[in-house]
C-alpha atoms as a PDB file:
ATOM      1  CA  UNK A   1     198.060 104.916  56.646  1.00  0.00           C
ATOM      2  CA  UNK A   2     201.651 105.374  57.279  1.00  0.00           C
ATOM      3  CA  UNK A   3     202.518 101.992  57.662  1.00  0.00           C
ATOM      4  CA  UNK A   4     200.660 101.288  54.126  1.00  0.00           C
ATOM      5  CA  UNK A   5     202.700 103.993  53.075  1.00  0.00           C
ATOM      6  CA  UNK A   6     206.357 102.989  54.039  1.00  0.00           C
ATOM      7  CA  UNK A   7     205.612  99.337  52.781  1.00  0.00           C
ATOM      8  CA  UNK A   8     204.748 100.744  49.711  1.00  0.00           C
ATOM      9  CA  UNK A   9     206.770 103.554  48.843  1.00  0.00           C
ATOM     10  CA  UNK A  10     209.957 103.160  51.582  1.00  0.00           C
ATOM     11  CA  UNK A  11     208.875 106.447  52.434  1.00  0.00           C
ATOM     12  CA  UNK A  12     211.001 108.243  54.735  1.00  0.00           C
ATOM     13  CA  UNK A  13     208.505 110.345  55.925  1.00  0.00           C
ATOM     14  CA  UNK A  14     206.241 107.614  56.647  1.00  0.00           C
ATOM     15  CA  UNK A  15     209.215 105.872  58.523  1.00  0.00           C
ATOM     16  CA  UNK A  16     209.715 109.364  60.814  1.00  0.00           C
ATOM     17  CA  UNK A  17     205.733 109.204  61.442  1.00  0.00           C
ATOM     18  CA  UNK A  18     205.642 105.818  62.846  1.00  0.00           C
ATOM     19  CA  UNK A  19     209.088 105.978  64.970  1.00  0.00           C
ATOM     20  CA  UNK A  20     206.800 109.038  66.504  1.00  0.00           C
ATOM     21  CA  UNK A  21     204.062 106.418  66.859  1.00  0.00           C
ATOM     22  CA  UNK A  22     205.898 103.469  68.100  1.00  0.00           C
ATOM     23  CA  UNK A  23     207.915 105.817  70.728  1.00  0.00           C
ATOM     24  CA  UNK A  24     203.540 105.532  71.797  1.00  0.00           C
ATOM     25  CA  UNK A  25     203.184 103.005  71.721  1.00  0.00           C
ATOM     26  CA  UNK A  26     206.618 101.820  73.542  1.00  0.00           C
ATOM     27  CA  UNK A  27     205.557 104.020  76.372  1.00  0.00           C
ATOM     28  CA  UNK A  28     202.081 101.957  76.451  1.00  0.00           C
ATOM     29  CA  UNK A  29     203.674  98.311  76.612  1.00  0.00           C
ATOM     30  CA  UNK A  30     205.378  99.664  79.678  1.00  0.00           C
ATOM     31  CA  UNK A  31     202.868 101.010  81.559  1.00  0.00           C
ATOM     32  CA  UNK A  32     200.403  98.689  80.337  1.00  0.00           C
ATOM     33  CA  UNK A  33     199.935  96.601  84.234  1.00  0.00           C
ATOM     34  CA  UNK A  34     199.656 100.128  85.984  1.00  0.00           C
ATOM     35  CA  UNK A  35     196.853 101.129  87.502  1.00  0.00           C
ATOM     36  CA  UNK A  36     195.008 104.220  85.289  1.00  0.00           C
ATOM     37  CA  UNK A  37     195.902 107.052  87.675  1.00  0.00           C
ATOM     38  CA  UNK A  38     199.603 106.419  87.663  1.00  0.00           C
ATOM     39  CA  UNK A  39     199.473 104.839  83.796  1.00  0.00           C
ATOM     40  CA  UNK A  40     197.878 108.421  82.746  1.00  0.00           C
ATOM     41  CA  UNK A  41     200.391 110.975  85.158  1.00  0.00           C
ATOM     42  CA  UNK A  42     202.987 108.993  82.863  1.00  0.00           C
ATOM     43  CA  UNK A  43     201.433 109.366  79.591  1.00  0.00           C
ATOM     44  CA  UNK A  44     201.114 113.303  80.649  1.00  0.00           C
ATOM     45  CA  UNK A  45     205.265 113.162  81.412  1.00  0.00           C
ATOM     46  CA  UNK A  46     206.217 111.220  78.394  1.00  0.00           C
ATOM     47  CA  UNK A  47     203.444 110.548  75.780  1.00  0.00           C
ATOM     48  CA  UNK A  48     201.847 114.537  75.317  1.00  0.00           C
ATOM     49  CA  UNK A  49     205.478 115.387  74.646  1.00  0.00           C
ATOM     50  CA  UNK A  50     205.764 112.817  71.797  1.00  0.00           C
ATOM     51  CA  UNK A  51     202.237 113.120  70.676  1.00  0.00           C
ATOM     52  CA  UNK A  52     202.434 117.059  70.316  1.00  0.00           C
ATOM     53  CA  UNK A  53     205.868 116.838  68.380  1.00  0.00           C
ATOM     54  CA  UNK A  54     204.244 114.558  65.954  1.00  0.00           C
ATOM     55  CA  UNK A  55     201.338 116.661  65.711  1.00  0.00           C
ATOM     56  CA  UNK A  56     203.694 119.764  64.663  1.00  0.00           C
ATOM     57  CA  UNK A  57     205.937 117.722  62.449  1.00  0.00           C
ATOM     58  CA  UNK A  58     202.760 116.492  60.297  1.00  0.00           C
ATOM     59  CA  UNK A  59     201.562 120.171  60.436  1.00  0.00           C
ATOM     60  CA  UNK A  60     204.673 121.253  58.874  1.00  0.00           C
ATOM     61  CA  UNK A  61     205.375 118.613  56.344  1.00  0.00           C
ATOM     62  CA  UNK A  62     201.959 118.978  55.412  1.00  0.00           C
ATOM     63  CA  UNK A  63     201.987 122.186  53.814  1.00  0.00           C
ATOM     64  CA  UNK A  64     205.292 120.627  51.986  1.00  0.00           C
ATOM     65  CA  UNK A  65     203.844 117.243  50.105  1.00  0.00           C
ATOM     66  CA  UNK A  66     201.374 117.953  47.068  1.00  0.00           C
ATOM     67  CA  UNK A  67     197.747 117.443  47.211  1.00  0.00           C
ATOM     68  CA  UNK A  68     196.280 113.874  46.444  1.00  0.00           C
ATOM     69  CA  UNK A  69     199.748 112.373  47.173  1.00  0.00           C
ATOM     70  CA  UNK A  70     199.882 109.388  49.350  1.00  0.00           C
ATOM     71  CA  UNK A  71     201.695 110.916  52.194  1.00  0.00           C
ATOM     72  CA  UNK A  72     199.345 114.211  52.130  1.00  0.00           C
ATOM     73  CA  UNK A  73     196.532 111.588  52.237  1.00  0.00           C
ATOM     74  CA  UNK A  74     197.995 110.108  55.336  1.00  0.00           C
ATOM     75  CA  UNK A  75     199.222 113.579  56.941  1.00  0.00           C
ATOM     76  CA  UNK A  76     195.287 114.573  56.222  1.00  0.00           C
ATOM     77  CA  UNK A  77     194.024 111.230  57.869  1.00  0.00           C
ATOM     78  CA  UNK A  78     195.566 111.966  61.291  1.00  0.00           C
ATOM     79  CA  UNK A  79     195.257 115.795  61.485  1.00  0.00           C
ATOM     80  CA  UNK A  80     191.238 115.687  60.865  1.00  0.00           C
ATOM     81  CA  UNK A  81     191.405 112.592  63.552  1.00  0.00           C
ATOM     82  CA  UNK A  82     194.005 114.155  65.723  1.00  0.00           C
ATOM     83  CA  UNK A  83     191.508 114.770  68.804  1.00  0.00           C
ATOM     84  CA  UNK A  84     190.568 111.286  68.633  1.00  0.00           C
ATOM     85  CA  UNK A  85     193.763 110.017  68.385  1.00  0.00           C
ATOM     86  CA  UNK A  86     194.987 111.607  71.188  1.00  0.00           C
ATOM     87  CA  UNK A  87     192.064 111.192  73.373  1.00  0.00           C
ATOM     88  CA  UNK A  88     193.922 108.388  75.369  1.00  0.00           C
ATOM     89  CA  UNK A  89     196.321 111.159  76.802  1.00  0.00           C
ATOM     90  CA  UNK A  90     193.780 112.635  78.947  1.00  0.00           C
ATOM     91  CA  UNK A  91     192.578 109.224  80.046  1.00  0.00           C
ATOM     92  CA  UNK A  92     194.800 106.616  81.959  1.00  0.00           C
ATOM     93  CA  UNK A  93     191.789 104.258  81.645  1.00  0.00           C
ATOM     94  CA  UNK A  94     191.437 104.852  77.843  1.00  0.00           C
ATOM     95  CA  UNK A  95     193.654 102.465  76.015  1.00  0.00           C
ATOM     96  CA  UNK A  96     195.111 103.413  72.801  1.00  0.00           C
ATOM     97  CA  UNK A  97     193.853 102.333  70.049  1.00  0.00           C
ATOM     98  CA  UNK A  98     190.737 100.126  69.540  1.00  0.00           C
ATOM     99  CA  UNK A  99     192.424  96.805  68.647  1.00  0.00           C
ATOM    100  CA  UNK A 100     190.892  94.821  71.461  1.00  0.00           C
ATOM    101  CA  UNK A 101     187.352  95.889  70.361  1.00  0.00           C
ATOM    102  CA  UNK A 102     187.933  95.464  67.056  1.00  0.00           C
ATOM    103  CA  UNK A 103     189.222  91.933  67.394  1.00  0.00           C
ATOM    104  CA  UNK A 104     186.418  90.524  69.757  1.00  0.00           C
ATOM    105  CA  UNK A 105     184.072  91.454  66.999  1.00  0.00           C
ATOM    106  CA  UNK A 106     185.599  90.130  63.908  1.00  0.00           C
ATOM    107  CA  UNK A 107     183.914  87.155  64.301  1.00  0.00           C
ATOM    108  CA  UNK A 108     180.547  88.921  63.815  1.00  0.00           C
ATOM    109  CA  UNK A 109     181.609  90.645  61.275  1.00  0.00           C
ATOM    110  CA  UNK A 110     183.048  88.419  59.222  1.00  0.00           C
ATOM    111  CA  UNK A 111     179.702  86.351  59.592  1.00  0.00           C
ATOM    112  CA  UNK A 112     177.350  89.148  58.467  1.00  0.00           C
ATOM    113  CA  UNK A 113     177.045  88.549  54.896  1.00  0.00           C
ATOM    114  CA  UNK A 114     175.812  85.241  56.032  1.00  0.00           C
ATOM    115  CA  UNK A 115     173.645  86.448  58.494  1.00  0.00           C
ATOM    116  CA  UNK A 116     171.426  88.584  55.727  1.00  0.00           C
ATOM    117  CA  UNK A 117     169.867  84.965  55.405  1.00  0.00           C
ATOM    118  CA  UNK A 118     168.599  83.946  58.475  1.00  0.00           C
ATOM    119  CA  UNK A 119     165.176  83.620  56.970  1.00  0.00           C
ATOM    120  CA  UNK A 120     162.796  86.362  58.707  1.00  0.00           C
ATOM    121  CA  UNK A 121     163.560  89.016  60.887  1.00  0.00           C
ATOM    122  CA  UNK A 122     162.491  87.057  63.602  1.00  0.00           C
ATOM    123  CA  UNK A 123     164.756  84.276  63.178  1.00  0.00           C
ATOM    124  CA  UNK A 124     167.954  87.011  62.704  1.00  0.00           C
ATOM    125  CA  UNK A 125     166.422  88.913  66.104  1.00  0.00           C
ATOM    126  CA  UNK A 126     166.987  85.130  67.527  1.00  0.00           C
ATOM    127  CA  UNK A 127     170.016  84.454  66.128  1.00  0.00           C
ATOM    128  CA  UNK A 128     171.152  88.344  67.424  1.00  0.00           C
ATOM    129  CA  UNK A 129     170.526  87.380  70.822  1.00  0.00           C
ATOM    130  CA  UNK A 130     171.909  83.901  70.888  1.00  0.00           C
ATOM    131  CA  UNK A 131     175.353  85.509  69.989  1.00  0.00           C
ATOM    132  CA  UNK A 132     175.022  88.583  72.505  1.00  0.00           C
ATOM    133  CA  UNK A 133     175.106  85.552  74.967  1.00  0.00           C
ATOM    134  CA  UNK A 134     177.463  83.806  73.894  1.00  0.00           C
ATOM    135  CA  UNK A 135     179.882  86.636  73.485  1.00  0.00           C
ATOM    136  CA  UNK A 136     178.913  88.084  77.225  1.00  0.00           C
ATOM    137  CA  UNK A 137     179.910  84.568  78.751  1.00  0.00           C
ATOM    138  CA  UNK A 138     183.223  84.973  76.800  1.00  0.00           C
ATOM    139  CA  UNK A 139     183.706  88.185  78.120  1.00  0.00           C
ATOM    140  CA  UNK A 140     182.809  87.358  81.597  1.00  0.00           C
ATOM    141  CA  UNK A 141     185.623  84.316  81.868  1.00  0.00           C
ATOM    142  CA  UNK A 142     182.739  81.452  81.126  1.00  0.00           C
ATOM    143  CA  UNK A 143     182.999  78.841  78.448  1.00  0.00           C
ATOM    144  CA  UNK A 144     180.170  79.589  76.113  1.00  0.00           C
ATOM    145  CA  UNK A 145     179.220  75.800  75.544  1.00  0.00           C
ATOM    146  CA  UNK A 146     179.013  75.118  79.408  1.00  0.00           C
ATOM    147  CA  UNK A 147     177.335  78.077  80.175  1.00  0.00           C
ATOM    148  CA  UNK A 148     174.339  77.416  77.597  1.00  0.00           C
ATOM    149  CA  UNK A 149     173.904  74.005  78.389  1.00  0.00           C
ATOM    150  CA  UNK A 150     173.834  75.008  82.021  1.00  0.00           C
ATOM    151  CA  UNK A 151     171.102  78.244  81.533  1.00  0.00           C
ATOM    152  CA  UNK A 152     169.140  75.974  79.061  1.00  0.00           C
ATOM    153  CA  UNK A 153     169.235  72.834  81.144  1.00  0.00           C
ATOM    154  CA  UNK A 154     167.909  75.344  84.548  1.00  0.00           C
ATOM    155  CA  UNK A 155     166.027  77.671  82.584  1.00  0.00           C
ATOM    156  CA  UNK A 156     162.212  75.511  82.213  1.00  0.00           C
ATOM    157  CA  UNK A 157     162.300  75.674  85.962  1.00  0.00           C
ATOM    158  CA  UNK A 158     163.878  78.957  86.406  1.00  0.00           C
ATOM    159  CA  UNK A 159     161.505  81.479  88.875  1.00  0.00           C
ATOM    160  CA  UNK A 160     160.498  84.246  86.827  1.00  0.00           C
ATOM    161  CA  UNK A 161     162.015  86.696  89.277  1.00  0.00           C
ATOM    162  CA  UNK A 162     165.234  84.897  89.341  1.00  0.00           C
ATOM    163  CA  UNK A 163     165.841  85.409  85.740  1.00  0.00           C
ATOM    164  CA  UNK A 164     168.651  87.389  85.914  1.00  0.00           C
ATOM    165  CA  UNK A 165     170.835  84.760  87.584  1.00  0.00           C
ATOM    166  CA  UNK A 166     171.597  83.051  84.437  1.00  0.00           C
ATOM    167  CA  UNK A 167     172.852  86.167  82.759  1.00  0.00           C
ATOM    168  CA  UNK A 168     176.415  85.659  81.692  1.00  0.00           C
ATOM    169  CA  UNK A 169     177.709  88.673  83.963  1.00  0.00           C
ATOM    170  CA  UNK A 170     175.564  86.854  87.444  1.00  0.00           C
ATOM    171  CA  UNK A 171     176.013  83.542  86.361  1.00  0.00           C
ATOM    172  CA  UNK A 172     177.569  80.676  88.700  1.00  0.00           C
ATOM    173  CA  UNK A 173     177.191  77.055  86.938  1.00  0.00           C
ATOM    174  CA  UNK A 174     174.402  74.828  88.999  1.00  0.00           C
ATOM    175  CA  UNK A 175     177.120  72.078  89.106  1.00  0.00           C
ATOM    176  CA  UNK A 176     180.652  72.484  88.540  1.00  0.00           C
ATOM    177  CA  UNK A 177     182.539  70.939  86.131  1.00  0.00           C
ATOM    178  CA  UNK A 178     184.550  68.077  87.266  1.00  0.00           C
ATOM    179  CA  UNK A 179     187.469  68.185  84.286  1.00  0.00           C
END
């Protein structure tokens, strides 16, 4: 909201709220290769400090910008969100924002519209599962189109109670690839 805000308006209050934010996000590029416990005894030394001086400074300037103004809609944003946004600080495992998440599943979301027409419910339960799998071998290191024709190639003669060695997260390919 406060980057919408500056590009808009050159706000300089907006500008003050994300120097705040990127002194965050600076501290998180540098202890991003640490392990949690040291990465979070940092964020406690030099994040909370930041973090609770922006909280204050949008507290005060808050009661100074008029209702339904763009800044007092961005001020409101992050103080109703505030424990949320600052739920990483108590967490060196946490990261801190969701941008990871959100860009291994813009794929599937940019596909749902199209998805509303997979013809029955049956065929989008199929289709549902087909791209859980495909997504878990991506997130397990495996190349999606190897690892399907491998599980569908072994799975006719696949022992029941074997099953779960073709799942992406137990899978090892029957015969390596020889690129």
């Amino acid at each position: 909201k406060f980057y919408d805000l500056h590009e808009a308006n050159k706000s300089e209050l907006a500008a003050k709220a994300l120097e705040y934010i990127g002194g965050l996000y600076e501290i998180e590029r540098d202890t991003k290769d640490l392990p949690p416990d040291k990465r979070l005894e940092i964020r406690q030394a030099k994040a909370r400090p930041i973090a609770d001086a922006l909280h204050q400074w949008m507290l005060a300037h808050r009661q100074k910008v008029p209702d339904g103004s763009g800044t007092a809609k961005a001020l409101d944003y992050s103080l109703k969100r505030w424990a949320a946004l600052t739920r990483y600080l108590d967490d060196g495992a946490v990261p801190i924002d969701n941008n990871w998440v959100e860009n291994q599943i813009r794929p599937w979301a940019l596909g749902r519209s199209n998805w509303l027409f997979a013809g029955s419910l049956r065929s989008g339960q199929r289709a549902a599962a087909v791209m859980t799998l495909i997504q878990s071998a991506k997130l397990n290191g495996h190349d999606p189109y190897a690892y399907l024709k491998d599980v569908l190639t072994r799975l006719p003669t696949q022992k029941n109670n074997a099953i779960d060695e073709l799942l992406p997260h137990n899978w090892m390919p029957a015969m390596p690839d020889k690129a």
